[in-house]
N, C-alpha and C. Protein backbone atom coordinates (compact mmCIF):
# COMPACT_ATOMS: atom_id res chain seq x y z
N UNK A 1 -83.43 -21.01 -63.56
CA UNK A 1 -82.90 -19.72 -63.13
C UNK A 1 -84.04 -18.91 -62.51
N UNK A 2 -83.66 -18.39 -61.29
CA UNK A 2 -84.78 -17.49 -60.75
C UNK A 2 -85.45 -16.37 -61.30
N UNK A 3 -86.44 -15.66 -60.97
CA UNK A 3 -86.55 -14.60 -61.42
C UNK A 3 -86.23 -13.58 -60.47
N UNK A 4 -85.12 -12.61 -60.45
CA UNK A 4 -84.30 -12.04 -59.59
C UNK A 4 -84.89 -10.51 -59.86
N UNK A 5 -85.51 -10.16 -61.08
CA UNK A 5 -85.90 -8.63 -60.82
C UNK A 5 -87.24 -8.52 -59.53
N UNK A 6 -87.89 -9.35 -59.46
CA UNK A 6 -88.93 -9.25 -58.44
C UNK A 6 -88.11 -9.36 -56.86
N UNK A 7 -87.02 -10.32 -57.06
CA UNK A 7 -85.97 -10.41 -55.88
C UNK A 7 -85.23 -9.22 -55.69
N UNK A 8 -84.86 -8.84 -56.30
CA UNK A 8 -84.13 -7.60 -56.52
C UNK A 8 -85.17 -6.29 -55.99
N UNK A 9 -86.07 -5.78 -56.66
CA UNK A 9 -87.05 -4.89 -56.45
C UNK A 9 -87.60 -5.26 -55.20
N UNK A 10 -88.04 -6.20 -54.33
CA UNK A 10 -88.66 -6.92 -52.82
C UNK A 10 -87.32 -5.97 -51.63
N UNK A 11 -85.79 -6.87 -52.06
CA UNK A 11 -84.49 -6.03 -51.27
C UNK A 11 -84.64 -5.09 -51.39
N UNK A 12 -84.57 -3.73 -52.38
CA UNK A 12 -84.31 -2.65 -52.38
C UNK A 12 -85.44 -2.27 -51.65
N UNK A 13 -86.99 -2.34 -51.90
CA UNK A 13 -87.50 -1.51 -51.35
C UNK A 13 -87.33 -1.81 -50.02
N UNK A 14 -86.87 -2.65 -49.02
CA UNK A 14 -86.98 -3.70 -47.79
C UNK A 14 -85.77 -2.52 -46.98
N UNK A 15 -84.86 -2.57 -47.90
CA UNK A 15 -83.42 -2.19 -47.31
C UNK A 15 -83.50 -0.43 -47.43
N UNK A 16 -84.57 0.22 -48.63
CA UNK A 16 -84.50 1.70 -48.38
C UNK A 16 -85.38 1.97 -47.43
N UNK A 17 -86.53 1.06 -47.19
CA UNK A 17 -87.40 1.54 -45.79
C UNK A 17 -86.77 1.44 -44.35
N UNK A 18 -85.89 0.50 -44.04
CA UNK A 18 -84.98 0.10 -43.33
C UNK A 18 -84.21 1.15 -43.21
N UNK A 19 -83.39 1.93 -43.78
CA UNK A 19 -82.65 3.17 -44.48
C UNK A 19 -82.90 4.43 -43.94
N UNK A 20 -84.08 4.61 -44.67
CA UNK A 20 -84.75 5.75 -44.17
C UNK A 20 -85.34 6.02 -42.72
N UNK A 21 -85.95 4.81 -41.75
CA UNK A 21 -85.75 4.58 -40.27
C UNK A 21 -84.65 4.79 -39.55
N UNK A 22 -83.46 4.29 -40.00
CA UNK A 22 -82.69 5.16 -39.44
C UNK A 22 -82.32 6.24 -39.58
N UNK A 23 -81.87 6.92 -40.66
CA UNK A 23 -82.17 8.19 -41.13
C UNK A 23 -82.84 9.37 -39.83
N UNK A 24 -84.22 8.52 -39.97
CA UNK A 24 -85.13 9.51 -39.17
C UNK A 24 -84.44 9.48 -37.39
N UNK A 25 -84.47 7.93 -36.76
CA UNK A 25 -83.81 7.96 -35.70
C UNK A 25 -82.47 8.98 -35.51
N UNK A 26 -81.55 9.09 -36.57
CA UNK A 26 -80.29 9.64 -36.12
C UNK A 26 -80.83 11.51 -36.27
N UNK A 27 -81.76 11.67 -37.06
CA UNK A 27 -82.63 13.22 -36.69
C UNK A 27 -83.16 13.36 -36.03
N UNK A 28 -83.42 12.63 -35.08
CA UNK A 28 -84.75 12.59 -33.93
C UNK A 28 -83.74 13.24 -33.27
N UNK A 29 -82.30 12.61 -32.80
CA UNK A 29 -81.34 12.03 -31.65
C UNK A 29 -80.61 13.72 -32.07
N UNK A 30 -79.95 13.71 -33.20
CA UNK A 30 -79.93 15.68 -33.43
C UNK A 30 -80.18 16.63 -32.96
N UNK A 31 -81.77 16.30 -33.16
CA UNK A 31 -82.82 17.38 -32.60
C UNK A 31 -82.67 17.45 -31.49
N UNK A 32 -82.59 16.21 -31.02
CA UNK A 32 -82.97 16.29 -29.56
C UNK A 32 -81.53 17.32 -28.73
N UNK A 33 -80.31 16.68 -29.01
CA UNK A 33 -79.66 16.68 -28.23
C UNK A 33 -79.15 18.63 -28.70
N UNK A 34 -79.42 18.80 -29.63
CA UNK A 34 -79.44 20.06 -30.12
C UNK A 34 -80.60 21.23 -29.64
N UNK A 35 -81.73 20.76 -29.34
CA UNK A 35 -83.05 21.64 -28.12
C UNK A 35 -82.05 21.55 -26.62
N UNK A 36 -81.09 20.41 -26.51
CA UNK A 36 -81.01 20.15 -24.79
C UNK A 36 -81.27 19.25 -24.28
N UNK A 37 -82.00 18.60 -24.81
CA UNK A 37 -82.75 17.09 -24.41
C UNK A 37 -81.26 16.63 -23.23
N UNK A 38 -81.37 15.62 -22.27
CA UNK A 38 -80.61 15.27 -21.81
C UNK A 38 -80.41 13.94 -22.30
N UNK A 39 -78.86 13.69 -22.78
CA UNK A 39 -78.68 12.03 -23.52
C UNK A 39 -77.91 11.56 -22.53
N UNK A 40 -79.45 10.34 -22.66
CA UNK A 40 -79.49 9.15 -22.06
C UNK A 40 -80.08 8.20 -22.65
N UNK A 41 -80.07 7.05 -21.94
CA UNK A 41 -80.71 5.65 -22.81
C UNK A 41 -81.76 5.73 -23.85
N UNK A 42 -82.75 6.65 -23.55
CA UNK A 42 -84.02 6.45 -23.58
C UNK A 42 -83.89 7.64 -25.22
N UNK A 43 -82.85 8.46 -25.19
CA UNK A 43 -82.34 9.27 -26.36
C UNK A 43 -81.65 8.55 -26.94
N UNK A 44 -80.75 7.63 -27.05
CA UNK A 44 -79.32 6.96 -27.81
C UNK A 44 -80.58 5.65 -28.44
N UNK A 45 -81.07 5.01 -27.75
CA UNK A 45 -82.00 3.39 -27.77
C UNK A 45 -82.37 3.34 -29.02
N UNK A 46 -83.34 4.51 -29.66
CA UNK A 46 -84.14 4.49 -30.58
C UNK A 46 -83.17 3.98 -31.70
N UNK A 47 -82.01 5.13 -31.70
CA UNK A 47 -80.74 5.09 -33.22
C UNK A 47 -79.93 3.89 -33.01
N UNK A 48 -79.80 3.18 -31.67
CA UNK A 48 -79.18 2.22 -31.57
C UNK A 48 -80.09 1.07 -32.34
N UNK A 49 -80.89 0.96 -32.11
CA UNK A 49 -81.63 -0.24 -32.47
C UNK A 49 -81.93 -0.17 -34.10
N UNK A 50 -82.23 1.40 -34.76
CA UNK A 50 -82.06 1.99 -35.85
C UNK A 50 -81.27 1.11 -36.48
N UNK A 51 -79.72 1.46 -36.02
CA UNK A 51 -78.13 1.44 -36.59
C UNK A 51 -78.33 0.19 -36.95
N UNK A 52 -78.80 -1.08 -35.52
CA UNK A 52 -78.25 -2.32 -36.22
C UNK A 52 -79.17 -2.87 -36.77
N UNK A 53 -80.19 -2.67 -37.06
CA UNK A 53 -81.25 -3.01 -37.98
C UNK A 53 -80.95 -2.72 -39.66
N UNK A 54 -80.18 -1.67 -39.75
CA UNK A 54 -79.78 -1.13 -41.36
C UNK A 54 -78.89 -2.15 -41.69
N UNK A 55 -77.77 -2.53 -40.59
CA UNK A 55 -76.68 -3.21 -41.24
C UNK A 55 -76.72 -4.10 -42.11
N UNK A 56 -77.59 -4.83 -41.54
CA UNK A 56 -77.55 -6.42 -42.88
C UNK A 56 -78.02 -5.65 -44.42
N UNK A 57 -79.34 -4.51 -44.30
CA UNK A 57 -79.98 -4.40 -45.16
C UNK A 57 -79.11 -3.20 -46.22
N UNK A 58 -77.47 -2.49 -45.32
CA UNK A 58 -76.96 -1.75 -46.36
C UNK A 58 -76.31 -2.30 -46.99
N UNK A 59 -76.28 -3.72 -46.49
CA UNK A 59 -74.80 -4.30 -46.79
C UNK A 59 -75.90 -4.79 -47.97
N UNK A 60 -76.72 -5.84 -48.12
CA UNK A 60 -77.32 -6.19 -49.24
C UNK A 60 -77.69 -5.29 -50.69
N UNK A 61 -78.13 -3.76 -50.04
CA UNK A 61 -78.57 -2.87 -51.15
C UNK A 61 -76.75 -2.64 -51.70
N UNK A 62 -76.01 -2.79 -51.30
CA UNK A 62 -74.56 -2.21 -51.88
C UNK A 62 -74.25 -3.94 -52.57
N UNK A 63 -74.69 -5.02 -51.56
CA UNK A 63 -73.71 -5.92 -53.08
C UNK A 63 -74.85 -6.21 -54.33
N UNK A 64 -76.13 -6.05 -54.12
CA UNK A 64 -77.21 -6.48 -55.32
C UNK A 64 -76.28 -5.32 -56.52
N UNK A 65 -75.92 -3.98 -56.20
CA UNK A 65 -75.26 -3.46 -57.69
C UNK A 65 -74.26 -4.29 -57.74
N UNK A 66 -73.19 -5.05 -57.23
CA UNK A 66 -72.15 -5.44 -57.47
C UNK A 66 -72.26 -6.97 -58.16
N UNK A 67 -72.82 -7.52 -57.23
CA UNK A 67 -72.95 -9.34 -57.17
C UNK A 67 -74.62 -9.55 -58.13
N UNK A 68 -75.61 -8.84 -57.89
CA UNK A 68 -77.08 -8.80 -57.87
C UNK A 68 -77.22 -9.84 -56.78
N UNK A 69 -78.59 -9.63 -56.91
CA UNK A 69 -79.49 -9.62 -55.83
C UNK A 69 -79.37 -11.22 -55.10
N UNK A 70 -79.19 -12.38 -56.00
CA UNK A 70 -79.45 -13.90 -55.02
C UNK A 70 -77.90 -13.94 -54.40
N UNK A 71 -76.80 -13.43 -54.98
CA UNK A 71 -75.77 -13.88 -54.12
C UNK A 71 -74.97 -12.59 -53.23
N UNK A 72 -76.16 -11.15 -53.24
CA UNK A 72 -75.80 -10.35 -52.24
C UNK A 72 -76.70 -10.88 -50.78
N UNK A 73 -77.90 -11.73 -50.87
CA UNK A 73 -78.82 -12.26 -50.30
C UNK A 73 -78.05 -13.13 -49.44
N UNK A 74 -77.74 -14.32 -50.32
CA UNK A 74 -76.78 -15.16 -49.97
C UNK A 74 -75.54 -15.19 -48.89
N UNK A 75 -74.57 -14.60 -49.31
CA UNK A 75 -73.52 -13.62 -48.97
C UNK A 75 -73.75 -12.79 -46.95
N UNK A 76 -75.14 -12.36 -47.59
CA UNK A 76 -75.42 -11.52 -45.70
C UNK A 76 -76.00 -12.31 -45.10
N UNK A 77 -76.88 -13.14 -46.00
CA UNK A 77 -77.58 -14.30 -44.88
C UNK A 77 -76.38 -14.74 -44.32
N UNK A 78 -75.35 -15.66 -45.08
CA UNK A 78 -73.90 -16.15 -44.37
C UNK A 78 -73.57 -15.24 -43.18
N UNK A 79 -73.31 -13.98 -43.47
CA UNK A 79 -72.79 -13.46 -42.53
C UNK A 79 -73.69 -13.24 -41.56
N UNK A 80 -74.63 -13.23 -41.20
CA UNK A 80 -75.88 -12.91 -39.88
C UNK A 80 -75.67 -14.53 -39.17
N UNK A 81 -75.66 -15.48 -40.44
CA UNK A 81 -76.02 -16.88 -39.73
C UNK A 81 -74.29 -17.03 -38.83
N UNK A 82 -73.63 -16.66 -38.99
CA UNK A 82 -71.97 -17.07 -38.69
C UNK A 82 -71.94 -15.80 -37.34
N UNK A 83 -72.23 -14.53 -37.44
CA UNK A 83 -72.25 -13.26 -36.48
C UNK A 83 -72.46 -14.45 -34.97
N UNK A 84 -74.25 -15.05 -35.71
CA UNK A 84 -74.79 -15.56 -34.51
C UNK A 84 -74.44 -16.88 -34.13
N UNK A 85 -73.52 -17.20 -34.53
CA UNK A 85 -73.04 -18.56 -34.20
C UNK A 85 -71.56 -18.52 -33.51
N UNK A 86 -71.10 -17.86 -34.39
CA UNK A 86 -69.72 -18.26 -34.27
C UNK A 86 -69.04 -16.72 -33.29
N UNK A 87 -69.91 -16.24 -32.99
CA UNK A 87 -69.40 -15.63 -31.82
C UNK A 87 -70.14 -15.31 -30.93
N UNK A 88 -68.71 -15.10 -29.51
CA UNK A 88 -70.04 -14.86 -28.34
C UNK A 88 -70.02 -13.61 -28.27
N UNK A 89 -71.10 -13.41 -27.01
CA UNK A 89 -71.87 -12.28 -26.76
C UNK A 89 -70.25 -11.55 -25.89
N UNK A 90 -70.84 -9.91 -25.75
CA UNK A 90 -69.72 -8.86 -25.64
C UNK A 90 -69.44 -8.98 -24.02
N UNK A 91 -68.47 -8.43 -23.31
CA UNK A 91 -68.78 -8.93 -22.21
C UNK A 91 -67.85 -7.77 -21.82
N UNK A 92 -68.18 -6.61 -22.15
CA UNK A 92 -67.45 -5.30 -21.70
C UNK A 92 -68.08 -4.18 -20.58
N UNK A 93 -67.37 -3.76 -19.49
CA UNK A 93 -67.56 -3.12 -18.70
C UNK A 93 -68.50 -2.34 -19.29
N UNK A 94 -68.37 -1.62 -20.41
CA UNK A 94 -69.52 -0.33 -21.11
C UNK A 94 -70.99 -1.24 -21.28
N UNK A 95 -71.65 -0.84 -20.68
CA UNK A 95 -73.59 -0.98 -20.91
C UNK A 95 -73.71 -0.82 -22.37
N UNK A 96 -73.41 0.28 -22.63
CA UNK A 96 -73.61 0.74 -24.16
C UNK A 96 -73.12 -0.24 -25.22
N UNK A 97 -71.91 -0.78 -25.06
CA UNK A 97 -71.70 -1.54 -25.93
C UNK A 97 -71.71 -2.99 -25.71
N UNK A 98 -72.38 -3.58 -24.49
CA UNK A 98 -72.86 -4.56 -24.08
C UNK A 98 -73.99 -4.64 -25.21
N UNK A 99 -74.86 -3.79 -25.19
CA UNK A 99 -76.28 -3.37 -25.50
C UNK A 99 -76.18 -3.04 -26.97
N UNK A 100 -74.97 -2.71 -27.70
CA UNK A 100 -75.27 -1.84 -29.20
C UNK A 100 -74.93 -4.05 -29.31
N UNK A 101 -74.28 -4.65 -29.09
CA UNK A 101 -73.73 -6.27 -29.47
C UNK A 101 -75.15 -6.87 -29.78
N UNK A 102 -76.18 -6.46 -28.35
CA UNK A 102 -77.11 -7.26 -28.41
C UNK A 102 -78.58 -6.99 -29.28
N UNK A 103 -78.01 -5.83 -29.58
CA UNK A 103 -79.32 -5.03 -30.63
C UNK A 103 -78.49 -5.96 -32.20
N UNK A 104 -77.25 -5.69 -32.13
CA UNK A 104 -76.82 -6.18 -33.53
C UNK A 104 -77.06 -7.51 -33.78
N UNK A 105 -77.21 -8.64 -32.64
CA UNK A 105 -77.56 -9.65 -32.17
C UNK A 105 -79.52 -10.05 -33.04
N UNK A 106 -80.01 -9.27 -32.28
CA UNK A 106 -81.20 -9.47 -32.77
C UNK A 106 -82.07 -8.96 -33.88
N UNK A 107 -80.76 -7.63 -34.56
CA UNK A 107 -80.73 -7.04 -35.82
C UNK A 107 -80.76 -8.30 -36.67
N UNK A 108 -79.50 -9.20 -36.56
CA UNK A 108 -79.22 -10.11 -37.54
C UNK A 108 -80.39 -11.33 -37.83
N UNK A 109 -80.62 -11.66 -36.46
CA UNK A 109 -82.14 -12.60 -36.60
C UNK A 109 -83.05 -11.97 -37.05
N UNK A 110 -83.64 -10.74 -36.96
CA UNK A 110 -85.05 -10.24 -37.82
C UNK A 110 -85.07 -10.17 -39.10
N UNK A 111 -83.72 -10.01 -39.25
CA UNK A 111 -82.91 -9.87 -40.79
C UNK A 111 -83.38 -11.45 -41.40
N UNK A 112 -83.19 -12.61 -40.77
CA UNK A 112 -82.97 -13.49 -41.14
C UNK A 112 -84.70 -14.14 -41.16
N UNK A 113 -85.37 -13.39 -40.05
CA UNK A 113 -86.97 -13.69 -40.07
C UNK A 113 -87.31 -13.43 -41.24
N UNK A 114 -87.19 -11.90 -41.37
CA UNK A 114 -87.32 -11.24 -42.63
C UNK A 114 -87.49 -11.77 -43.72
N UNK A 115 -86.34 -12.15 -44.13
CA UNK A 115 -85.81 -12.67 -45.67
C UNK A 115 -86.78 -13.92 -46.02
N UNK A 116 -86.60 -14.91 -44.68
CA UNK A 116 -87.68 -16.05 -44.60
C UNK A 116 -88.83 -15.80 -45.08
N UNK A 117 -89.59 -14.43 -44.27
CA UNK A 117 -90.87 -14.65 -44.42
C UNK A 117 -91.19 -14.14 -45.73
N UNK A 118 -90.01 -13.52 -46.86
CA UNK A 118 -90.24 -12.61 -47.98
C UNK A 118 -90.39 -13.81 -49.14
N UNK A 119 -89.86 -15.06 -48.25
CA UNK A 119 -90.02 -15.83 -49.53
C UNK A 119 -88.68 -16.07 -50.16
N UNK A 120 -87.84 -15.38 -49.73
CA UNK A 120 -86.74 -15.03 -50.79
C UNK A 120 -85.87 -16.35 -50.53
N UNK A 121 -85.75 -17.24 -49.77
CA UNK A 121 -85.03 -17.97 -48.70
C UNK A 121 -84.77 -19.05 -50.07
N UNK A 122 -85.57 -19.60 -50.94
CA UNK A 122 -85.37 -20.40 -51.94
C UNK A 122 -84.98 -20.21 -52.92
N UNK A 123 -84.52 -18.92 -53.43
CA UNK A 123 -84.08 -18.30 -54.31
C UNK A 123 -82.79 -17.82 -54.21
N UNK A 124 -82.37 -17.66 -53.41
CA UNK A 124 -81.17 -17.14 -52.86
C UNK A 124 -80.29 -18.78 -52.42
């Protein structure tokens, strides 16, 4: 049997730093557009890339209370490895959501670098 509190404690802190980056992105994007800033790419990009970077890691901090930690691990790895397989890329007139597909795209692989390089990959 693993030892899952060190697994456990590695996710959480992984997924609240993750968390809190976006956090800050979607205040940046606030501020901004609240001074006047004009929104455009170069304003939306930051929270976009933010947004899909959290996903894998909210979804993990919400099932480790439910499931704990090796089969909330488990569970999102599945789903990142299947996102990037088993479907294709977006192919919609909107840029924006051409672009939010392909951030979520490479959200799910860093996710999956990630986890690799944490070690966690044998435990899970």
């Amino acid at each position: 049997m693993p030892n899952t509190t060190g697994l456990t404690e590695n996710l959480i802190f992984s997924a609240q730093s993750v968390i809190r980056n976006e956090e800050r992105a979607r205040k940046a994007l606030a501020k901004g557009v609240t001074e006047g800033m004009v929104v455009d790419s170069y304003l939306l990009r930051p929270v976009l890339i933010a947004q899909a970077t959290a996903v894998p890691w909210r979804k993990v901090a919400a099932r480790i209370e439910q499931a704990g930690a090796v089969e909330a691990l488990r569970s999102v790895r599945e789903e990142c490895m299947e996102f990037l397989t088993e479907r294709s890329e977006t192919q919609s007139t909107c840029a924006i959501t051409n672009e939010s597909d392909r951030l979520a795209r490479d959200a799910a692989r860093d996710f999956l670098r990630t986890i690799r390089s944490m070690r966690v990959d044998a435990q899970a």
